[in-house]
C-alpha atoms as a PDB file:
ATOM      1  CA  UNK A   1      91.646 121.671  34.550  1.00  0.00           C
ATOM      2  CA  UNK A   2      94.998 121.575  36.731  1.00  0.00           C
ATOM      3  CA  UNK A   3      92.945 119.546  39.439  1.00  0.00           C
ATOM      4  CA  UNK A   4      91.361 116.800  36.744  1.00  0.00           C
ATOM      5  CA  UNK A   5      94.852 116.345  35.756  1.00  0.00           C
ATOM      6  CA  UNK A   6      96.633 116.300  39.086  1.00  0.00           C
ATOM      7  CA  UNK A   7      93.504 113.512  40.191  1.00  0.00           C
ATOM      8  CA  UNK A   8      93.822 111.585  36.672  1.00  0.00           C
ATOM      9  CA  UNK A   9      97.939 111.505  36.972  1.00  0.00           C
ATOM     10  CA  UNK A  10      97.452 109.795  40.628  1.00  0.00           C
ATOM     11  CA  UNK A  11      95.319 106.903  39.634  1.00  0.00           C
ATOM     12  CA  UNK A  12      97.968 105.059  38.258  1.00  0.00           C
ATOM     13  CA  UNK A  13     100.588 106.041  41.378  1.00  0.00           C
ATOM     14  CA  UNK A  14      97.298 104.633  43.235  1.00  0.00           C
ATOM     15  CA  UNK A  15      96.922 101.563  41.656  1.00  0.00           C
ATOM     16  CA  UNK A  16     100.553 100.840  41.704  1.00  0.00           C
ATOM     17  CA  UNK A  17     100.391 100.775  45.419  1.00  0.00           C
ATOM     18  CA  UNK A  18      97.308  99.125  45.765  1.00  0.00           C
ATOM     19  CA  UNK A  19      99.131  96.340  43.691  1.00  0.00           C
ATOM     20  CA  UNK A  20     101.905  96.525  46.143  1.00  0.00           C
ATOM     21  CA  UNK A  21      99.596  95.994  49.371  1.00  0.00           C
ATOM     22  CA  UNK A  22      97.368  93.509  48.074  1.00  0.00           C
ATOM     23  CA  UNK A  23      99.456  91.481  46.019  1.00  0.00           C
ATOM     24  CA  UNK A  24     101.298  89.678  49.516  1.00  0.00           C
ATOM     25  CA  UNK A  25      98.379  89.198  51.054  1.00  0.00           C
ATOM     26  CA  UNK A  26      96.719  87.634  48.259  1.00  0.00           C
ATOM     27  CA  UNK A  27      99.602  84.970  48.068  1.00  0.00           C
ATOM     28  CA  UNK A  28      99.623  84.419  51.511  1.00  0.00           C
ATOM     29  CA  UNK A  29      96.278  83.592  51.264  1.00  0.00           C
ATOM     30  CA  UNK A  30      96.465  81.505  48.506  1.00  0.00           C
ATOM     31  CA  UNK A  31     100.221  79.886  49.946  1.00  0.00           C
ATOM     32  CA  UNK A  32      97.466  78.775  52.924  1.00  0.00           C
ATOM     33  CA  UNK A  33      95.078  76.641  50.934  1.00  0.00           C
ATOM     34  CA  UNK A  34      97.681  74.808  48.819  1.00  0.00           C
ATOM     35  CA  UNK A  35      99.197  71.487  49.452  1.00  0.00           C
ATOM     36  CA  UNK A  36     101.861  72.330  46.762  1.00  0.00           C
ATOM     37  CA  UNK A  37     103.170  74.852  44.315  1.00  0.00           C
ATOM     38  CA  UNK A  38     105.184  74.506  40.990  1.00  0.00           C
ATOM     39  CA  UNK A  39     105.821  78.030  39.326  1.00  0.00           C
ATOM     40  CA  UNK A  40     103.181  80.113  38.653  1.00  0.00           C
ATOM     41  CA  UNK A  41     100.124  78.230  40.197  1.00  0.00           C
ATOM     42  CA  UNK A  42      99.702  75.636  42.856  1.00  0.00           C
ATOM     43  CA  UNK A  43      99.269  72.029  42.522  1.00  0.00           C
ATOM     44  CA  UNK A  44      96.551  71.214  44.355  1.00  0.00           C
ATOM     45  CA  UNK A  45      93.875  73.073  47.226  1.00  0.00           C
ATOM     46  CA  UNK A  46      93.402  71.643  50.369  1.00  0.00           C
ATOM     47  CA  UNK A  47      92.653  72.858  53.917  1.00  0.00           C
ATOM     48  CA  UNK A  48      95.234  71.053  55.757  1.00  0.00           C
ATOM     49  CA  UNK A  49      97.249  73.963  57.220  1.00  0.00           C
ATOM     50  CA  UNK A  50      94.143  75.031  58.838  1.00  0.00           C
ATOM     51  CA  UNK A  51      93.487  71.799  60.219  1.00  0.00           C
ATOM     52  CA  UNK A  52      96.723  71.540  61.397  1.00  0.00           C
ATOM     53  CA  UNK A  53      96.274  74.642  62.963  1.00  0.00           C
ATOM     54  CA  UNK A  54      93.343  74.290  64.810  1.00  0.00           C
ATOM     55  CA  UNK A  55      94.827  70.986  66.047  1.00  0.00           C
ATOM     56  CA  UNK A  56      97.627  73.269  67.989  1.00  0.00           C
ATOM     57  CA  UNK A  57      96.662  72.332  71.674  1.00  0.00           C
ATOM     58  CA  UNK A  58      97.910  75.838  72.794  1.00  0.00           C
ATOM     59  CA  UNK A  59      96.176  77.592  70.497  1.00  0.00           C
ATOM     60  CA  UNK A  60      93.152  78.840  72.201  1.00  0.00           C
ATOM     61  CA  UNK A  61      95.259  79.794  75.600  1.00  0.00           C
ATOM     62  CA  UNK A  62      97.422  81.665  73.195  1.00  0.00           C
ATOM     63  CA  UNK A  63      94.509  83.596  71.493  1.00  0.00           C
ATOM     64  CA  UNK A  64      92.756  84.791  74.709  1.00  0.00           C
ATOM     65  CA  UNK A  65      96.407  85.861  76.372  1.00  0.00           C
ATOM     66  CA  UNK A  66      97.114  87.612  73.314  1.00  0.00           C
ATOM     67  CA  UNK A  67      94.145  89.385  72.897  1.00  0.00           C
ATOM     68  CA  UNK A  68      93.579  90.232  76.974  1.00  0.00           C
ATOM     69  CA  UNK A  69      97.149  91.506  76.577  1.00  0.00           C
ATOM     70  CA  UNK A  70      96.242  93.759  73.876  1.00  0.00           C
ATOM     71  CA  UNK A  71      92.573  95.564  75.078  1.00  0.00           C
ATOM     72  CA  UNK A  72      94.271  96.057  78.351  1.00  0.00           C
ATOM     73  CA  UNK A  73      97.382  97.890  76.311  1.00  0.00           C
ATOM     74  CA  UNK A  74      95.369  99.837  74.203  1.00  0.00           C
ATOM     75  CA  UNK A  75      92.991 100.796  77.333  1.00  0.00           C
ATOM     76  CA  UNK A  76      96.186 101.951  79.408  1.00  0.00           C
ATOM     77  CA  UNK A  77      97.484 103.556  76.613  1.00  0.00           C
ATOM     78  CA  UNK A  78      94.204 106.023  75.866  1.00  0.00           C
ATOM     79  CA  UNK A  79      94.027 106.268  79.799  1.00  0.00           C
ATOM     80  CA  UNK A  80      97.425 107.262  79.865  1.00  0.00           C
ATOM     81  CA  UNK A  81      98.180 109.248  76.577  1.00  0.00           C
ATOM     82  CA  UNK A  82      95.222 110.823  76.172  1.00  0.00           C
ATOM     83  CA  UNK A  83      95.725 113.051  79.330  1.00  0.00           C
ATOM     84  CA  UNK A  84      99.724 113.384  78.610  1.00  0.00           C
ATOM     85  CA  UNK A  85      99.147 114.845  75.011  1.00  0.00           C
ATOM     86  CA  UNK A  86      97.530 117.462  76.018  1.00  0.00           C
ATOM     87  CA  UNK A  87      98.931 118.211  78.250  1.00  0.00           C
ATOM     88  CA  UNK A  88     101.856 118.758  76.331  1.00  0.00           C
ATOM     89  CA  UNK A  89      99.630 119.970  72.898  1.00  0.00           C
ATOM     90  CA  UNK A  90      97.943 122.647  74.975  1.00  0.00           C
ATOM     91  CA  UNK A  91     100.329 124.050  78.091  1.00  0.00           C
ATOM     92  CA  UNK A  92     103.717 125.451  78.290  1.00  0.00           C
ATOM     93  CA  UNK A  93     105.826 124.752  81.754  1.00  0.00           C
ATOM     94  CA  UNK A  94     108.851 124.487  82.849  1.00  0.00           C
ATOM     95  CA  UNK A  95     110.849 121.204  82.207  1.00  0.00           C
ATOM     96  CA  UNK A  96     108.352 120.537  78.551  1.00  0.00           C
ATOM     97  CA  UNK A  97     111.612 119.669  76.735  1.00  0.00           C
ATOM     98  CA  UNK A  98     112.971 116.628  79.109  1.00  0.00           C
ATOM     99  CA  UNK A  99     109.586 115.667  79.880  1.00  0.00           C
ATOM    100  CA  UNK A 100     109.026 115.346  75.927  1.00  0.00           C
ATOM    101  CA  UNK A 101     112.472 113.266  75.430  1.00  0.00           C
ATOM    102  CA  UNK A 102     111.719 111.159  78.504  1.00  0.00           C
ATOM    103  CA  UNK A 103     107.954 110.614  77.169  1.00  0.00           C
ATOM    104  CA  UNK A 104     109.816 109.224  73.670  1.00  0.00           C
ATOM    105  CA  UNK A 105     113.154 107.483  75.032  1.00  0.00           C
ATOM    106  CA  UNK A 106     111.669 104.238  74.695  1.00  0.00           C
ATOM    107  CA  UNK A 107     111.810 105.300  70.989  1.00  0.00           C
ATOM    108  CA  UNK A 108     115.235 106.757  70.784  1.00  0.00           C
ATOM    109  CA  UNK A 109     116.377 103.825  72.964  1.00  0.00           C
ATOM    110  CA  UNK A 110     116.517  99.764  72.310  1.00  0.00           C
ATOM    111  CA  UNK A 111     113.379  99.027  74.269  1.00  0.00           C
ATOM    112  CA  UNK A 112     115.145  95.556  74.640  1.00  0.00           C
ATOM    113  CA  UNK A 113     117.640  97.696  76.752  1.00  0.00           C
ATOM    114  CA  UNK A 114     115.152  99.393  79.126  1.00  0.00           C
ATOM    115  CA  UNK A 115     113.149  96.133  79.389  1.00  0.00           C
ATOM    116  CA  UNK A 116     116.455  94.519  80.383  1.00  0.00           C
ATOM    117  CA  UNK A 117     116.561  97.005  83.007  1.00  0.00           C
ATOM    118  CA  UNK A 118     113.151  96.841  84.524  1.00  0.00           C
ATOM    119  CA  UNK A 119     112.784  93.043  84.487  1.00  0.00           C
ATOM    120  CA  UNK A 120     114.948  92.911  88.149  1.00  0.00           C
ATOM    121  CA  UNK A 121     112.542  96.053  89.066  1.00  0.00           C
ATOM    122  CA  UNK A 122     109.425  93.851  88.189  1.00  0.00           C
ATOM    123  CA  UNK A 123     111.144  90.275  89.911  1.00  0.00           C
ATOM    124  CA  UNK A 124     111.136  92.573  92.951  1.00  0.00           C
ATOM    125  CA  UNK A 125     108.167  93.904  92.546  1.00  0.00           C
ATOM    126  CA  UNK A 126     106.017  90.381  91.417  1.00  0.00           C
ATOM    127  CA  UNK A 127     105.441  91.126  88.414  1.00  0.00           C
ATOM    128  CA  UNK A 128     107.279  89.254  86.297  1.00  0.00           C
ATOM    129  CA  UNK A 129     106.183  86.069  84.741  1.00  0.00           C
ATOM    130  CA  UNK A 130     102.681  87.062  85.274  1.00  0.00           C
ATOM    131  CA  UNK A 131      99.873  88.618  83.005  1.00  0.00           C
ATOM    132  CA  UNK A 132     100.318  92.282  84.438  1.00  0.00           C
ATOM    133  CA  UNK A 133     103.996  92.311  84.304  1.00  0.00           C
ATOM    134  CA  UNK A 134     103.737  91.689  80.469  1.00  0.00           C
ATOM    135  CA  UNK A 135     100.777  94.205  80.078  1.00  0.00           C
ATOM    136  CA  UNK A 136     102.871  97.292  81.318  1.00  0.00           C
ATOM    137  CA  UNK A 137     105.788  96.060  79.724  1.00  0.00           C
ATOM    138  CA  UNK A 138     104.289  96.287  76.556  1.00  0.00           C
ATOM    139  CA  UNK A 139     104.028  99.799  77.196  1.00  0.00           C
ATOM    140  CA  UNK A 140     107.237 100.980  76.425  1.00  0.00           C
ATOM    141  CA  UNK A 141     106.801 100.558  72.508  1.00  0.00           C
ATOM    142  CA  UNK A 142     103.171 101.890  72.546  1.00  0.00           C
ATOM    143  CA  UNK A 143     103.013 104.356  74.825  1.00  0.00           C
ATOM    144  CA  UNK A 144     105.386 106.939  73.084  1.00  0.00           C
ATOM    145  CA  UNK A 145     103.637 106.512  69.902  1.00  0.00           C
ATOM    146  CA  UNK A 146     100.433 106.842  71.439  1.00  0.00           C
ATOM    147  CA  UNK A 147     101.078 110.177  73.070  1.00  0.00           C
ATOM    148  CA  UNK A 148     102.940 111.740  69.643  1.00  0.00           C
ATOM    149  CA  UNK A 149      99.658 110.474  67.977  1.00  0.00           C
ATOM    150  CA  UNK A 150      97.265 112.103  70.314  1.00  0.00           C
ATOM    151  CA  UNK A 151      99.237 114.845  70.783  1.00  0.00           C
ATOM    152  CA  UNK A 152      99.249 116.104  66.622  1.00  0.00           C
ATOM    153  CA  UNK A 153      95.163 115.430  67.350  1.00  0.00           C
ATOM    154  CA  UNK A 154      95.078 118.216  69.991  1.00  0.00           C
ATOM    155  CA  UNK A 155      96.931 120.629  68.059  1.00  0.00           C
ATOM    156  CA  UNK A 156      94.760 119.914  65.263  1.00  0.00           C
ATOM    157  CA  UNK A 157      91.557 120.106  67.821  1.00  0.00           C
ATOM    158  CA  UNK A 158      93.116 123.739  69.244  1.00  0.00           C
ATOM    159  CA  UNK A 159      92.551 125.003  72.615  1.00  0.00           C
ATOM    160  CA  UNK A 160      89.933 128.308  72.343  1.00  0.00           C
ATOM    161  CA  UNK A 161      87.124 126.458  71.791  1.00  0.00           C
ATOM    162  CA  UNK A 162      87.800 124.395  75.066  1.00  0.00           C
ATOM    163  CA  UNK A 163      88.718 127.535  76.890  1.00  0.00           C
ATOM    164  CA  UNK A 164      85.390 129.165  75.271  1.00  0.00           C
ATOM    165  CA  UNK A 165      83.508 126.636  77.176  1.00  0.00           C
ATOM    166  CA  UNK A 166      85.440 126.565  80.285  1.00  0.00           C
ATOM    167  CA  UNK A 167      84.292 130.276  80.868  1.00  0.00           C
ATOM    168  CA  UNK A 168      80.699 129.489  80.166  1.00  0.00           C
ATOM    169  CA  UNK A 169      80.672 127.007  82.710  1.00  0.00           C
ATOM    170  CA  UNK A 170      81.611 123.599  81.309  1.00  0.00           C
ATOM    171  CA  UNK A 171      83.955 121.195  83.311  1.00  0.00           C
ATOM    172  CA  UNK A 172      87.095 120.005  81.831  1.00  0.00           C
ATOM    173  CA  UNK A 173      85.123 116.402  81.158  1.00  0.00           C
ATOM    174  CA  UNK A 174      82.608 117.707  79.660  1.00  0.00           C
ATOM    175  CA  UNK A 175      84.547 120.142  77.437  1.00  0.00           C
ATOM    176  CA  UNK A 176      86.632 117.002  76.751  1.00  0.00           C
ATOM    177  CA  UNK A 177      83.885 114.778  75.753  1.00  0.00           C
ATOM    178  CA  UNK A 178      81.607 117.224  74.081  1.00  0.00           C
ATOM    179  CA  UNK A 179      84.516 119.396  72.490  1.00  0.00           C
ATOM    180  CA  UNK A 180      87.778 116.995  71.651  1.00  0.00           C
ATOM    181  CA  UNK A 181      86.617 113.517  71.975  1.00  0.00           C
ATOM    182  CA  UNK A 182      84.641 113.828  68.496  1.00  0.00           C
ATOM    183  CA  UNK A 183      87.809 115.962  66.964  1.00  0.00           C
ATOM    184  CA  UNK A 184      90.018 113.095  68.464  1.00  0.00           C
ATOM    185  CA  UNK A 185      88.106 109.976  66.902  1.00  0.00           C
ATOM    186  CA  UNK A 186      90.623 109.847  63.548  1.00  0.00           C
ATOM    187  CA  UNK A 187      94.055 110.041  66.441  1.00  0.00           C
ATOM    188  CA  UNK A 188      92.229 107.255  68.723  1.00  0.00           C
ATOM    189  CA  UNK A 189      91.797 104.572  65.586  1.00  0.00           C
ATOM    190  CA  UNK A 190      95.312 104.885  64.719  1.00  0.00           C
ATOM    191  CA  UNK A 191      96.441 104.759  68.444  1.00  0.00           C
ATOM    192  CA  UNK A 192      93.721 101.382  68.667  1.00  0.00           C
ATOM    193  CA  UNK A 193      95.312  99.766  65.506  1.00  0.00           C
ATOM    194  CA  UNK A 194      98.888 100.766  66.086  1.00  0.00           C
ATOM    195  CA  UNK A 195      98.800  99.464  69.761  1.00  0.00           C
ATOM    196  CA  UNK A 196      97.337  96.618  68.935  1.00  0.00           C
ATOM    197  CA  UNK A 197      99.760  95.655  66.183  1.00  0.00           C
ATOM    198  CA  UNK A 198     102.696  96.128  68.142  1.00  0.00           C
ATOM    199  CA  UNK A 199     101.612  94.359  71.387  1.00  0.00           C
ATOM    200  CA  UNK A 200     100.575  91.413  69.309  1.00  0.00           C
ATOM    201  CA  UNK A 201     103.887  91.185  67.538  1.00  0.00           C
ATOM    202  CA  UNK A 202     106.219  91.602  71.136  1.00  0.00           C
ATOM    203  CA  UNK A 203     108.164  88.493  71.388  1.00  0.00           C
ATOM    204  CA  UNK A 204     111.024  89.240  73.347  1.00  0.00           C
ATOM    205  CA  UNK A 205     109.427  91.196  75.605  1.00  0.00           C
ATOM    206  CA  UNK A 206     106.378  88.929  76.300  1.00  0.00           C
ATOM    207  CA  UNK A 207     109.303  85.847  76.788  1.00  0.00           C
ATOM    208  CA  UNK A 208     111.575  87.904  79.024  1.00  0.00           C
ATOM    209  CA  UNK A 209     108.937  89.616  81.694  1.00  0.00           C
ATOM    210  CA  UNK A 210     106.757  86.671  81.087  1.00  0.00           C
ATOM    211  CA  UNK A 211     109.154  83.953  81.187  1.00  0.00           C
ATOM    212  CA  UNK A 212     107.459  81.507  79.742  1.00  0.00           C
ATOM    213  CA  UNK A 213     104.462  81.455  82.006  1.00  0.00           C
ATOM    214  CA  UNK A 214     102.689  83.624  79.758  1.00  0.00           C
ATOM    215  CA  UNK A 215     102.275  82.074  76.124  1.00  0.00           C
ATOM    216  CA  UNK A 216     100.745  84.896  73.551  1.00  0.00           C
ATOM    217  CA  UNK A 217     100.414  84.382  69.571  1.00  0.00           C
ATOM    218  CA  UNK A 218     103.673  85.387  68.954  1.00  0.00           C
ATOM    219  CA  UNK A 219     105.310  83.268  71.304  1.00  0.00           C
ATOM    220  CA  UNK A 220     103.417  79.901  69.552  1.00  0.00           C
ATOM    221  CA  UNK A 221     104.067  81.653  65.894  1.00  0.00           C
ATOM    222  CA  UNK A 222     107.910  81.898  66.575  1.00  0.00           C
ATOM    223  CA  UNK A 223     108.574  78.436  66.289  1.00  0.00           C
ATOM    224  CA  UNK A 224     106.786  77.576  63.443  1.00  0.00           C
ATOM    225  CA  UNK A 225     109.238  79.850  61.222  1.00  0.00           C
ATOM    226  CA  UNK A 226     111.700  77.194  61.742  1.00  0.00           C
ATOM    227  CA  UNK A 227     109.419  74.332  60.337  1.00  0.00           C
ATOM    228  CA  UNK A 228     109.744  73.695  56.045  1.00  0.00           C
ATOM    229  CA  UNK A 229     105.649  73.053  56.199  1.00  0.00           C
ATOM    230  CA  UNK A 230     105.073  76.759  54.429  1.00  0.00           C
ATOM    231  CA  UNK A 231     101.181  76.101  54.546  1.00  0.00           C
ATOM    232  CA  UNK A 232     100.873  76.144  58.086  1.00  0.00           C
ATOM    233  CA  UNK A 233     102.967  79.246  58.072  1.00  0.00           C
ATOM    234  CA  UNK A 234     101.038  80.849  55.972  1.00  0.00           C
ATOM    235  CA  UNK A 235      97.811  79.869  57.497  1.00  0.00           C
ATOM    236  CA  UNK A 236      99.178  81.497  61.132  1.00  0.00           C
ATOM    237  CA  UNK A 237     100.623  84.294  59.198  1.00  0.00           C
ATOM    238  CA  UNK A 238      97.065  85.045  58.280  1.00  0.00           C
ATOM    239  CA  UNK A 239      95.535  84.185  62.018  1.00  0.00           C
ATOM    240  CA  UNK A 240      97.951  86.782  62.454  1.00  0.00           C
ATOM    241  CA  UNK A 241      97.071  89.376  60.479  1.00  0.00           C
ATOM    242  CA  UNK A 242      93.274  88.911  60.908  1.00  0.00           C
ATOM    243  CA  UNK A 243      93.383  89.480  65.069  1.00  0.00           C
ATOM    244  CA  UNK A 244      94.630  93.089  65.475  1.00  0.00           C
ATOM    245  CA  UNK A 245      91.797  94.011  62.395  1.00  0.00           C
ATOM    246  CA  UNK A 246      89.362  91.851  64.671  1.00  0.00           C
ATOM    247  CA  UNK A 247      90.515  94.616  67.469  1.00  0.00           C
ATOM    248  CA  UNK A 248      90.253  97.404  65.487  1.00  0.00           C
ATOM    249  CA  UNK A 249      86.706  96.538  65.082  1.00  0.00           C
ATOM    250  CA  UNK A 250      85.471  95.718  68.771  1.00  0.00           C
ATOM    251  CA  UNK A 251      86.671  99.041  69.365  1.00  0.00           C
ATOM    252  CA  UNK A 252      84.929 101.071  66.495  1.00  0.00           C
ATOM    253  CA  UNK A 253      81.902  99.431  68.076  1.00  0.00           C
ATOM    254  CA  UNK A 254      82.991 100.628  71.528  1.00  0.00           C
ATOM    255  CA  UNK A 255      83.497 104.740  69.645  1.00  0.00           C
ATOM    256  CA  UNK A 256      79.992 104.252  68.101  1.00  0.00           C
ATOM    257  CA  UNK A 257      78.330 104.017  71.157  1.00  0.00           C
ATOM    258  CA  UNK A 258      80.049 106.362  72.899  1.00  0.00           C
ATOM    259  CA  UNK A 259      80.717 109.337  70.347  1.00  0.00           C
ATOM    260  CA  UNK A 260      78.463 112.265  70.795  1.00  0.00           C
ATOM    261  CA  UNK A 261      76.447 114.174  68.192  1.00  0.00           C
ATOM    262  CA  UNK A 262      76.655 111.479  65.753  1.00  0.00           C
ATOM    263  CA  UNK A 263      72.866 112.036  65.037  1.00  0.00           C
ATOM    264  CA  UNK A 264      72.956 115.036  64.176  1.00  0.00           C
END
């Protein structure tokens, strides 16, 4: 009886935040296809802020930078965190504590600050104002994220059953592909979606390491906030929105093929 309650008492906290999360995006959507809005409901419907949008001459450069920029973040990041986390999940060593607050400064720290800091290391090096320079710089405010993610996955996961079939003769990528990799599925969608989000959203960074050479979504949105036509906002707002989900997806296609024992 206690768990019928506890379930029927939720539905309305439920619906209450469903409300909450839809209700934005549902007049964002509707803000889009309106030429005008007096109270409650819009004047009239029209497709102009589309159009308008499609007629952006930088729009398509800005679309394949952006998303290049974020597969190759998200790609670095599982290369990178996966092998990090456990690292730090699974093996005790001396130094675990700095290496942990170094791994996370980037969150404890302005990554404006650090960025400010690496952009003479990257001049020197030749990276900056090109497409690489902004893909590792948009690393500092994934990475750490990525690796706490992953790492709560592998402490979830557990280590005997990897040791189990260590000592029966497996080698540590197949005990990581047959053994975590399914267990780690849930960790790797957030770490897709989260990276994703972020990169797509980096302004500052993108305009200081890229310098202007490198034009991304966020660098063409930025300027429209400054514009009074609130259609055409609303219609990139939902370009926007809709790319990291697009992501999300390719990616889920990518875990399908790849994930083992899914047929069984």
């Amino acid at each position: 009886m206690e768990s019928v309650r506890h379930g029927s008492g939720s539905r309305p906290v439920m619906a209450v935040l469903l409300i909450l999360f839809t209700a934005p995006v549902l007049f964002v959507i509707a803000k889009s296809m309106t030429s005008g809005w007096t109270g409650l409901f819009p004047e009239t419907f029209s497709v102009r802020g589309y159009a308008l949008l499609m007629d952006e001459p930088k729009l398509a450069e800005a679309l394949s930078q952006s998303i290049t920029i974020a597969v190759c973040v998200i790609v670095l990041n599982l290369l990178l965190g996966i092998p990090a986390a456990q690292v730090l999940a699974h093996h005790s060593f001396k130094g675990k504590s700095a290496a942990e607050t170094l791994l996370l400064t980037p969150v404890i720290v302005p990554v404006l600050a650090i960025a400010m800091g690496l952009h003479t290391v990257f001049i020197q090096a030749g990276l900056a104002g090109s497409l690489s320079g902004v893909i590792l710089i948009h690393l500092l405010p994934t990475l750490p994220y990525t690796i706490k993610v992953m790492r709560s996955g592998f402490e979830r996961a557990g280590v005997l059953t990897g040791e189990q079939a260590a000592l029966l003769g497996a080698g540590r990528l197949k005990v990581f592909y047959t053994i975590y990799f399914p267990q780690l599925i849930p960790s790797i969608r957030s770490v897709i979606f989260l990276a994703s989000t972020i990169s797509l959203s980096q302004y500052l960074l993108t305009a200081l390491i890229g310098g202007g050479n490198v034009l991304t979504l966020a660098g063409l949105y930025f300027p429209y906030f400054s514009s009074a036509d609130d259609t055409v906002i609303a219609s990139f707002s939902l370009l926007f929105a809709i790319l990291p989900i697009g992501i999300w997806l390719l990616f889920e296609g990518l875990l399908r093929l790849v994930t083992p024992y899914q047929k069984r």
